[in-house]
C-alpha atoms as a PDB file:
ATOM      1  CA  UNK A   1     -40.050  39.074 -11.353  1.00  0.00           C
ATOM      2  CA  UNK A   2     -41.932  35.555 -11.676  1.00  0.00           C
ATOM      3  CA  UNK A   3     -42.832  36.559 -15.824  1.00  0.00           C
ATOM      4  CA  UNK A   4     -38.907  37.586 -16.019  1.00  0.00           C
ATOM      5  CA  UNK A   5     -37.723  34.179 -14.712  1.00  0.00           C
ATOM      6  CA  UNK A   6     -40.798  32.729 -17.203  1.00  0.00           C
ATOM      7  CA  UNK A   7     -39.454  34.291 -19.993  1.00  0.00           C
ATOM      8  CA  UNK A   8     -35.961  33.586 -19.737  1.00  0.00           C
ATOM      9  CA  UNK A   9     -36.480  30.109 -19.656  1.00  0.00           C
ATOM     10  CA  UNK A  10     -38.661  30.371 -22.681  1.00  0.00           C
ATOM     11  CA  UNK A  11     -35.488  31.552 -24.581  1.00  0.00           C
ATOM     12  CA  UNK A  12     -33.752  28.709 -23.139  1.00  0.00           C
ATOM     13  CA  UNK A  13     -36.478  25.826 -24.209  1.00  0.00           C
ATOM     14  CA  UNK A  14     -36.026  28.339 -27.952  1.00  0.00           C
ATOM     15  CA  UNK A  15     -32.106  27.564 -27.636  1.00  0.00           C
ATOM     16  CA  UNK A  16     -32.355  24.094 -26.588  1.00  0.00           C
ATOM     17  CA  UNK A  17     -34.686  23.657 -29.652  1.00  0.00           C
ATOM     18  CA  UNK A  18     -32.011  25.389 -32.026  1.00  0.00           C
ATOM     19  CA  UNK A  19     -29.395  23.113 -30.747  1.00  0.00           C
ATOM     20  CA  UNK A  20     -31.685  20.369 -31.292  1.00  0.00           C
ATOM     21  CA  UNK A  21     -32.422  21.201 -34.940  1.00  0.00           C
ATOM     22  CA  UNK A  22     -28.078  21.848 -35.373  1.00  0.00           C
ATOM     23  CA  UNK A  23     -27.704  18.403 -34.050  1.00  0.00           C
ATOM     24  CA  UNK A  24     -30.311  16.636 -36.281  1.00  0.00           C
ATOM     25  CA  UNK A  25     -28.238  18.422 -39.102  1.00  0.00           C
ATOM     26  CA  UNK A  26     -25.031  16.894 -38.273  1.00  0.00           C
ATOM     27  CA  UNK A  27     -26.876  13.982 -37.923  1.00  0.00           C
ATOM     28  CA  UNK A  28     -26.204  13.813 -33.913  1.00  0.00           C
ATOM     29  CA  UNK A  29     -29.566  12.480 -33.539  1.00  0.00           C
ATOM     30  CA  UNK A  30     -29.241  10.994 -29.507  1.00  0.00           C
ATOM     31  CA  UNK A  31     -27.657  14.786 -28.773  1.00  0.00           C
ATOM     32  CA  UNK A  32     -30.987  16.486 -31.199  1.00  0.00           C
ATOM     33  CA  UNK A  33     -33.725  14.095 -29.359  1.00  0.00           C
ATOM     34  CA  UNK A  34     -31.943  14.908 -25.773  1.00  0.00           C
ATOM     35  CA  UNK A  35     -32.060  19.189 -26.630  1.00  0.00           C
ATOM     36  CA  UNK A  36     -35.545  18.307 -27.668  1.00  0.00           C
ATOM     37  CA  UNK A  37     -36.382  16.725 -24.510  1.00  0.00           C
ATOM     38  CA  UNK A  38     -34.753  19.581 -22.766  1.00  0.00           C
ATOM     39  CA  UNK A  39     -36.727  22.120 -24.936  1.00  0.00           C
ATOM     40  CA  UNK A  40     -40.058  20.624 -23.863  1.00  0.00           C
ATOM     41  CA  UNK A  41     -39.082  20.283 -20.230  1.00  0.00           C
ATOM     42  CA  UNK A  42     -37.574  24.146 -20.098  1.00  0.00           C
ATOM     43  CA  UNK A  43     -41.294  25.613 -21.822  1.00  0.00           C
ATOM     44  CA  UNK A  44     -43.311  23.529 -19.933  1.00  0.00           C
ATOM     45  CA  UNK A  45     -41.173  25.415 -16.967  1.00  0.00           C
ATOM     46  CA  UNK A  46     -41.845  28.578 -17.942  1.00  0.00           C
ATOM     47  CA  UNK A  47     -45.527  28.036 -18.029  1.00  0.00           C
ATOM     48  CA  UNK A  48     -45.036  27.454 -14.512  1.00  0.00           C
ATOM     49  CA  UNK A  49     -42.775  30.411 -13.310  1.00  0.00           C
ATOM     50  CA  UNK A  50     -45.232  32.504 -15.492  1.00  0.00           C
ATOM     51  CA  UNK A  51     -48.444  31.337 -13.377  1.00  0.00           C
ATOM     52  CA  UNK A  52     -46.454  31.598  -9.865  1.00  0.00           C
ATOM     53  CA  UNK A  53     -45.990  27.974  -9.417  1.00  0.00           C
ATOM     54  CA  UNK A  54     -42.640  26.137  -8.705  1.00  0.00           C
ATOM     55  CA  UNK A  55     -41.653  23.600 -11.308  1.00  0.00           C
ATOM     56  CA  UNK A  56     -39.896  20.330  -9.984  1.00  0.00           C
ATOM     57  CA  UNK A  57     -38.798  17.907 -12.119  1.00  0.00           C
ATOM     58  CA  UNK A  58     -37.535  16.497 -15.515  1.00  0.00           C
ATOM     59  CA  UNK A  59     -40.526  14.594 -16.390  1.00  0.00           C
ATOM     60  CA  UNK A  60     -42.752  16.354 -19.125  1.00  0.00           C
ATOM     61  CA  UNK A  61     -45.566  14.138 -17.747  1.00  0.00           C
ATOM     62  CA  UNK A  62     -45.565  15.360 -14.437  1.00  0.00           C
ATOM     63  CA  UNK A  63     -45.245  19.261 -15.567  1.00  0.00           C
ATOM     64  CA  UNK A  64     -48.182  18.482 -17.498  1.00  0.00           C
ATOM     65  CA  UNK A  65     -50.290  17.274 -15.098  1.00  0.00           C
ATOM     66  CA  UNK A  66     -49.170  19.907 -12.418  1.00  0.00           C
ATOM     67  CA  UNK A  67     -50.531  22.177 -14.870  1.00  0.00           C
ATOM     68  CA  UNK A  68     -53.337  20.855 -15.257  1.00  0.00           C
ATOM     69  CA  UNK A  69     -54.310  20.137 -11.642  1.00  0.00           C
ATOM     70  CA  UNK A  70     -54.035  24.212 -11.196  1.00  0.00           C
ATOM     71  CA  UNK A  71     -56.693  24.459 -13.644  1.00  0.00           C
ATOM     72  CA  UNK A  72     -54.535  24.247 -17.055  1.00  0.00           C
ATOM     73  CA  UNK A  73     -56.764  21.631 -18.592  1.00  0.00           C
ATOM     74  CA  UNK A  74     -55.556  22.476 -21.881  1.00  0.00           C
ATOM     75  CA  UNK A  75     -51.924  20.998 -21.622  1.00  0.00           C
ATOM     76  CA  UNK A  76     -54.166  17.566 -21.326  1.00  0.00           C
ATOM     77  CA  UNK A  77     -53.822  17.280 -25.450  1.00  0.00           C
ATOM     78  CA  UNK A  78     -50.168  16.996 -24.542  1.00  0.00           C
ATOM     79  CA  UNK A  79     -50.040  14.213 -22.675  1.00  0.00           C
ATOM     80  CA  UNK A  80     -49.460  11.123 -24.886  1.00  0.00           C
ATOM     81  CA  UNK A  81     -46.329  13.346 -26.347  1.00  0.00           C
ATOM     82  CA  UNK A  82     -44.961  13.832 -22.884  1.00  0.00           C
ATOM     83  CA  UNK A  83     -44.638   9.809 -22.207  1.00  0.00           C
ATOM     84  CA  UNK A  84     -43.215   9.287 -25.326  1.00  0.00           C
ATOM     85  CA  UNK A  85     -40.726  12.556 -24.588  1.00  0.00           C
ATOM     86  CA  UNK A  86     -40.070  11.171 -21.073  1.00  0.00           C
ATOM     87  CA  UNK A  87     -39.040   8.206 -22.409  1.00  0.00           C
ATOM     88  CA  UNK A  88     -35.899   9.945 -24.101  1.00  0.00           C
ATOM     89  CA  UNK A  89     -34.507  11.675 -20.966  1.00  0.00           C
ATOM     90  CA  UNK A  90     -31.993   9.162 -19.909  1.00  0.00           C
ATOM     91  CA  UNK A  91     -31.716   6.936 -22.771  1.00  0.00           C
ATOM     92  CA  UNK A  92     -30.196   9.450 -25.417  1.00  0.00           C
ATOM     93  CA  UNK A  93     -27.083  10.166 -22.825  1.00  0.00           C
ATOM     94  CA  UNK A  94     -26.156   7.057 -20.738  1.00  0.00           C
ATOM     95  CA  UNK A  95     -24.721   3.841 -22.814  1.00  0.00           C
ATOM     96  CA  UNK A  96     -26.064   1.647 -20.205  1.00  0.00           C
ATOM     97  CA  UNK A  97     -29.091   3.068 -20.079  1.00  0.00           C
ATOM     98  CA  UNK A  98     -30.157   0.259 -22.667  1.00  0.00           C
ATOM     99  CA  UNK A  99     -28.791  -3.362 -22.859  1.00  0.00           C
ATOM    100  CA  UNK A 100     -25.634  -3.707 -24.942  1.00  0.00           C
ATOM    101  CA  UNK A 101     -26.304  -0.469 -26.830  1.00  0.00           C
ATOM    102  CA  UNK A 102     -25.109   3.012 -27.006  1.00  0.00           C
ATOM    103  CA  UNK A 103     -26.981   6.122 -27.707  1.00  0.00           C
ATOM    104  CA  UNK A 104     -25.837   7.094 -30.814  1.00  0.00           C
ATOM    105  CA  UNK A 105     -26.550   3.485 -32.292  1.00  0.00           C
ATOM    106  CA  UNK A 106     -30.247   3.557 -30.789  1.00  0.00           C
ATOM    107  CA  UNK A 107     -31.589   7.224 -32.582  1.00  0.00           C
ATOM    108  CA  UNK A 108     -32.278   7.759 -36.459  1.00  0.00           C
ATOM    109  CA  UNK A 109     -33.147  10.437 -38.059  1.00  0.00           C
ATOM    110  CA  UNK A 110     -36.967   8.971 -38.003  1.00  0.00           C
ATOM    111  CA  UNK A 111     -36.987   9.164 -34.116  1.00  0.00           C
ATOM    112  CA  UNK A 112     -35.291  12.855 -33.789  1.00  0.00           C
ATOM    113  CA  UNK A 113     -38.073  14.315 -36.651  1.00  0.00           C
ATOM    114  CA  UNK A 114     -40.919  12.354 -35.021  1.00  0.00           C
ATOM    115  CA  UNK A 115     -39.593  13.722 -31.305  1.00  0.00           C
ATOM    116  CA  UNK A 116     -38.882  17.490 -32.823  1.00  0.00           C
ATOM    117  CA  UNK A 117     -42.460  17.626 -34.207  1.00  0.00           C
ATOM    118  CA  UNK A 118     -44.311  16.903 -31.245  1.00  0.00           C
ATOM    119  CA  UNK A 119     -41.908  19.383 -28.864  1.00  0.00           C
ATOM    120  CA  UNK A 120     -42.524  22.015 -31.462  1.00  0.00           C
ATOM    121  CA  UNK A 121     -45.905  21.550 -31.320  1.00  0.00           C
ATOM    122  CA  UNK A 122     -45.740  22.198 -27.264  1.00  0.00           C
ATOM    123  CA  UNK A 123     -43.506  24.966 -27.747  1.00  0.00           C
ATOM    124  CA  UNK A 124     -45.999  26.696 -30.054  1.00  0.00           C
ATOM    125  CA  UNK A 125     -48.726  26.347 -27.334  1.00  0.00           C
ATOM    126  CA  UNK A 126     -46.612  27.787 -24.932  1.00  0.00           C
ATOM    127  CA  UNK A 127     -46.007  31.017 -26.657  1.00  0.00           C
ATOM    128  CA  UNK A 128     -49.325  31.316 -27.319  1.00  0.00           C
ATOM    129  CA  UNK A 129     -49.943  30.292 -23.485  1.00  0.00           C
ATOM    130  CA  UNK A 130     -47.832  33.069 -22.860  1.00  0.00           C
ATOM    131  CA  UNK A 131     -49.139  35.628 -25.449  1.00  0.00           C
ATOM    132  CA  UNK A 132     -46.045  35.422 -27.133  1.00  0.00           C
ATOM    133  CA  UNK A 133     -47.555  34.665 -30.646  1.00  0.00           C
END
């Protein structure tokens, strides 16, 4: 049951990646970095389920170094990514999440690219994590 539950969210850290890369398109780029972030966080989840752990959390950081404290040493190459990923969770939804500034006048295309690179790069590892690839 625990690899079922991994799996599915899998497809949902695939979808939340899709919508990410629709979003960049339309040049939505606050809505593209915020599916990224979601993408990152949802894989990172399935890792868990898949190993038997319970996943708490938004923060890539922390999944990262749950993982690695159960022996997963190597998410570690991960970890700079995940504080510059965390950084996006709140700020690419809330317009007072920064000073005098909304969302959509913060994120360029620059910032979604840089921010979709380094989640597809964790989302690679995690199929292969998984033995998906």
């Amino acid at each position: 049951m625990t690899r079922e539950i991994s799996f599915r969210w899998l497809e949902e850290a695939i979808n939340d990646f899709e919508m990410g890369n629709i979003l960049l398109k339309a040049e939505k780029f606050n809505g593209a970095v915020f599916h990224y972030q979601q993408s990152a966080e949802k894989a990172l989840k399935a890792v868990h389920y898949f190993y038997d752990h319970q996943p708490w959390g938004h923060s890539i950081l922390n999944l990262i170094n749950e993982l690695i404290n159960t022996g997963k040493n190597s998410f570690s190459k991960f970890k700079k990514y995940a504080r510059e990923i965390d950084r996006h969770y709140t700020t690419t939804r809330y317009p007072d999440a920064l000073p005098d500034i909304s969302p959509k006048d913060v994120y360029d295309e620059e910032i979604a690219n840089e921010i979709r690179e380094k989640v597809r790069e964790i989302l690679d590892f995690v199929k292969i994590e998984l033995d998906l690839k």
